[in-house]
N, C-alpha and C. Protein backbone atom coordinates (compact mmCIF):
# COMPACT_ATOMS: atom_id res chain seq x y z
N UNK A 1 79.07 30.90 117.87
CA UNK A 1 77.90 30.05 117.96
C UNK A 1 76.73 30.78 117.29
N UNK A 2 76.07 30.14 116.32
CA UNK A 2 75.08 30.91 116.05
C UNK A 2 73.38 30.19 116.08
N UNK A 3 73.90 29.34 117.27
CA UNK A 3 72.42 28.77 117.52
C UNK A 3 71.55 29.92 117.37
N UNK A 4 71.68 30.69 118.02
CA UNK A 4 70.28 31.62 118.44
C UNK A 4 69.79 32.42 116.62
N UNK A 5 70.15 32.08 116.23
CA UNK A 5 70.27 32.76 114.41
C UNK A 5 69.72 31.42 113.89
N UNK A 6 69.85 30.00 114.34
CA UNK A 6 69.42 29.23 113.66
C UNK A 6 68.10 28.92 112.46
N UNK A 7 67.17 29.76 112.87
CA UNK A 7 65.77 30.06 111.70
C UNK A 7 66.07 30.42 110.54
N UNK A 8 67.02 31.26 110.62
CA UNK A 8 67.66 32.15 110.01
C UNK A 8 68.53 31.33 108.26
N UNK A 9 68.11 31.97 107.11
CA UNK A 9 69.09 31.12 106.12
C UNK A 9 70.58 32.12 106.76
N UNK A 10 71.64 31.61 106.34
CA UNK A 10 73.52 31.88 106.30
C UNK A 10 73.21 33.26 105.40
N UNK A 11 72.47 33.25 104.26
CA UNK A 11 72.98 34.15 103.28
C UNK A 11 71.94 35.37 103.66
N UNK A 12 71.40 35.35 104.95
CA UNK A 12 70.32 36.42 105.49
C UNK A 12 71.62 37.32 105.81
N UNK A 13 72.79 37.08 106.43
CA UNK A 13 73.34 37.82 107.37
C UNK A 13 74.77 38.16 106.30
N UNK A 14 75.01 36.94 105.79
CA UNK A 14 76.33 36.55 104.98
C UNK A 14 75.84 36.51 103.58
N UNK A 15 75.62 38.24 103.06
CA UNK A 15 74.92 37.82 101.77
C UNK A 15 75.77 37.70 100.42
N UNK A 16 77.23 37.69 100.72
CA UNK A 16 78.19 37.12 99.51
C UNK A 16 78.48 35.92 99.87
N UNK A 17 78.20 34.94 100.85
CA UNK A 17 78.99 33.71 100.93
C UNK A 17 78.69 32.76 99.44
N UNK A 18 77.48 33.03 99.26
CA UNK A 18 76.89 31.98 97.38
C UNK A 18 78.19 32.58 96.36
N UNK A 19 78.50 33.68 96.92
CA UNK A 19 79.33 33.88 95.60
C UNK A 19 81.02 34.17 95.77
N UNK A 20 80.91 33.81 97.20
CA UNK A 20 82.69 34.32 97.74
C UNK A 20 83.58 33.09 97.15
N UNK A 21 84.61 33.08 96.82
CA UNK A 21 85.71 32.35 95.82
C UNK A 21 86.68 32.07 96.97
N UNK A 22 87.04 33.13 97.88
CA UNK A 22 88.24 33.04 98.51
C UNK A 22 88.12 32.70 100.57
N UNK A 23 89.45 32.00 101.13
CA UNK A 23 88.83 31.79 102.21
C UNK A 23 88.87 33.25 103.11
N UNK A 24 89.64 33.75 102.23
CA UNK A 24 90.28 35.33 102.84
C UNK A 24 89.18 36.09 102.39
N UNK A 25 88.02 35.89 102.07
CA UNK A 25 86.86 36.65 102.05
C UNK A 25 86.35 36.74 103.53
N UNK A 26 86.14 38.76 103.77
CA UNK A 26 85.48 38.68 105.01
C UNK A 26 83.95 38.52 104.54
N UNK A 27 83.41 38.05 105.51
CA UNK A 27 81.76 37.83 105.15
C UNK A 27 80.95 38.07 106.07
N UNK A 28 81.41 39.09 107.31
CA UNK A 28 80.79 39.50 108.69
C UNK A 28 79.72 40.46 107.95
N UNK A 29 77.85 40.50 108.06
CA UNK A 29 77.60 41.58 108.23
C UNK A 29 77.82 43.03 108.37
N UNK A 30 77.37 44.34 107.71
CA UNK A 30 77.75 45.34 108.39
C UNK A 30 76.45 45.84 109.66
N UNK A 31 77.18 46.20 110.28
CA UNK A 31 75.73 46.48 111.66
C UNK A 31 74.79 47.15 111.96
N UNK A 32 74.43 48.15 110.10
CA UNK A 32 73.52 48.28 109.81
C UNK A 32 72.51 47.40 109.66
N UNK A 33 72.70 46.24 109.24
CA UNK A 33 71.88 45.05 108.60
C UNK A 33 71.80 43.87 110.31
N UNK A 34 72.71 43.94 110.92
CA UNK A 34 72.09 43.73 112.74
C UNK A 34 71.33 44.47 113.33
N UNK A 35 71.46 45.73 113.30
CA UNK A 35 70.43 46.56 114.26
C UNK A 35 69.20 46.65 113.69
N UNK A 36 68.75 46.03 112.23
CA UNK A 36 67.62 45.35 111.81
C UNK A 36 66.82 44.57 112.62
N UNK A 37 67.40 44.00 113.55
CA UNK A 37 66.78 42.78 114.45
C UNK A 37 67.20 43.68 116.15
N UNK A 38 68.25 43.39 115.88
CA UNK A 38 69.05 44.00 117.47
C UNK A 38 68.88 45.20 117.93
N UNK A 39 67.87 45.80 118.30
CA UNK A 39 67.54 46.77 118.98
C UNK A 39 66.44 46.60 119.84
N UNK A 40 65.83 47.79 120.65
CA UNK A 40 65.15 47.71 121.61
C UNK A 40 63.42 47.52 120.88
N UNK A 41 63.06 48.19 119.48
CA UNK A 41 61.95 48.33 119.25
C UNK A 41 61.68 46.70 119.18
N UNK A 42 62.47 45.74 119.00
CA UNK A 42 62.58 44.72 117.73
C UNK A 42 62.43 43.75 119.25
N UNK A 43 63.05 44.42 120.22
CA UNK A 43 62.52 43.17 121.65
C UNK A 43 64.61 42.00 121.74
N UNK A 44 65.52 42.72 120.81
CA UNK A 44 66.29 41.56 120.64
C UNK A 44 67.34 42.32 121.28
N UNK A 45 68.16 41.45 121.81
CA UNK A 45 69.33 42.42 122.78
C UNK A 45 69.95 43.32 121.74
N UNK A 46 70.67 44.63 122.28
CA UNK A 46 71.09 45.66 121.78
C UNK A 46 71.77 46.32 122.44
N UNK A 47 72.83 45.62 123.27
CA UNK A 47 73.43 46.28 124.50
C UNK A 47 74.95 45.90 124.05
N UNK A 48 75.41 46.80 124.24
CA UNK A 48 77.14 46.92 123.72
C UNK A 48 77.55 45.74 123.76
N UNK A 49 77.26 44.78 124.64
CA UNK A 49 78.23 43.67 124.94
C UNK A 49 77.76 42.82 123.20
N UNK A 50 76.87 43.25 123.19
CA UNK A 50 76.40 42.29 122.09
C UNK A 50 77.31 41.68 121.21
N UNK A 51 77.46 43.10 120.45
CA UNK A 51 79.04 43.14 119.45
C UNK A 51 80.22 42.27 119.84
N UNK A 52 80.18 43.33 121.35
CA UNK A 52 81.68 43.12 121.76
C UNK A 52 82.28 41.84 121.85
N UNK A 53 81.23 41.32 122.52
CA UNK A 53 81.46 39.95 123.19
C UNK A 53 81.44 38.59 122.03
N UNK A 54 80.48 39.22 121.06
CA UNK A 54 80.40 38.50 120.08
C UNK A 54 81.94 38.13 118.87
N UNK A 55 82.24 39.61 118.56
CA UNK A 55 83.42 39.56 117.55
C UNK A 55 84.89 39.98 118.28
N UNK A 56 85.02 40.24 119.86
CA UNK A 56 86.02 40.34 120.41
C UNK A 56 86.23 39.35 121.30
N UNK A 57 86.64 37.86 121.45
CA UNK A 57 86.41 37.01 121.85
C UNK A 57 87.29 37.06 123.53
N UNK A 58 88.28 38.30 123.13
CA UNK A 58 89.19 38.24 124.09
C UNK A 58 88.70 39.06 125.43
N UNK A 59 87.32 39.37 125.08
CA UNK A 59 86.73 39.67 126.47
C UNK A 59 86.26 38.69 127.14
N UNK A 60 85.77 38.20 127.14
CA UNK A 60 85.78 36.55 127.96
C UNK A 60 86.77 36.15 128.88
N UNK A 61 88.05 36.46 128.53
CA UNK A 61 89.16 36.28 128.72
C UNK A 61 89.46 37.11 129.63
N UNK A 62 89.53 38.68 129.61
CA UNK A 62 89.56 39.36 130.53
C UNK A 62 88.63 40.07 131.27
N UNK A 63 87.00 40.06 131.24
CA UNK A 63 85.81 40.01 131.45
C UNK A 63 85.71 41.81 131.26
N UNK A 64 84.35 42.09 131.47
CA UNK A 64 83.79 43.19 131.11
C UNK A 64 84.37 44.26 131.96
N UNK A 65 85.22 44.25 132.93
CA UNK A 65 85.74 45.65 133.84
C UNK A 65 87.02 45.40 133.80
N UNK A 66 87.27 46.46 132.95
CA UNK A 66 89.20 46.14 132.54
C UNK A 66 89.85 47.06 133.93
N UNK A 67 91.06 46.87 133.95
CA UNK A 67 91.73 46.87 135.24
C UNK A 67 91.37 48.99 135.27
N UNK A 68 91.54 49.70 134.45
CA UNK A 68 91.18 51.10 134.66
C UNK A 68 89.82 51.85 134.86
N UNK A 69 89.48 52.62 135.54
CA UNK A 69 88.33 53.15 135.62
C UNK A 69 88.48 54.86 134.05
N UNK A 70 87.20 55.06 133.88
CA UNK A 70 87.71 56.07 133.24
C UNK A 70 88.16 57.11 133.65
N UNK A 71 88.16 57.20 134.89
CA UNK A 71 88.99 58.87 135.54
C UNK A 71 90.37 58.73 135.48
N UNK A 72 90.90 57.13 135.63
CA UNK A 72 92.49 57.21 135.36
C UNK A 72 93.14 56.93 134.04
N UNK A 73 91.89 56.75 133.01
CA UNK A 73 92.12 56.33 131.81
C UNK A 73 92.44 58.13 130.87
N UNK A 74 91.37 58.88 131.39
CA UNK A 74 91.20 59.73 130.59
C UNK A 74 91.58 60.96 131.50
N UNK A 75 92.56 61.62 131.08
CA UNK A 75 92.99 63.47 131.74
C UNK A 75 91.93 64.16 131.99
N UNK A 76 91.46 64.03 133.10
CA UNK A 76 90.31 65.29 133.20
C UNK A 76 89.15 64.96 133.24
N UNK A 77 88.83 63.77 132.90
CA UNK A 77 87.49 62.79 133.01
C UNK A 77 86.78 63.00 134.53
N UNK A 78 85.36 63.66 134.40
CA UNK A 78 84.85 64.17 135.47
C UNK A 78 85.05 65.51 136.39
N UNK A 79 86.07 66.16 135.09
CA UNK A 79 86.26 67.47 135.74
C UNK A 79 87.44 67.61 136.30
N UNK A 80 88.46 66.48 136.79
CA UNK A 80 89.22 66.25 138.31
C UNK A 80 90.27 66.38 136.66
């Protein structure tokens, strides 16, 4: 959804789409050219989920606290 981008021209974010040929062209921003807007100075969210939630759709799906904590994810995490 990119209501909230709506002000916005397509080729602000997507600046080969005028000239992409193919449908197998990726045309995602790199997130240098997001954290232009998306950060804290700028007032626009900038919080991990941002990304995540945005281009990993399959968190939705399994929501933001996956079944492991990191102490059982990671050997030694916290010292233990």
């Amino acid at each position: 959804n990119h209501g909230s981008h709506r002000a916005m021209a397509c080729t602000a974010c997507h600046e080969k789409a005028q000239t992409s040929t193919q449908t197998s062209d990726v045309l995602l921003p790199k997130a240098d050219l997001c954290k232009q807007c998306h950060n804290p100075a700028a007032g626009v969210r900038s919080d991990c989920v941002t990304c995540h939630l945005y281009h990993d759709r399959t968190c939705e799906k399994r929501g933001l606290n996956g079944m492991l904590s990191a102490r059982e994810l990671v050997p030694g995490f916290g010292g233990k």
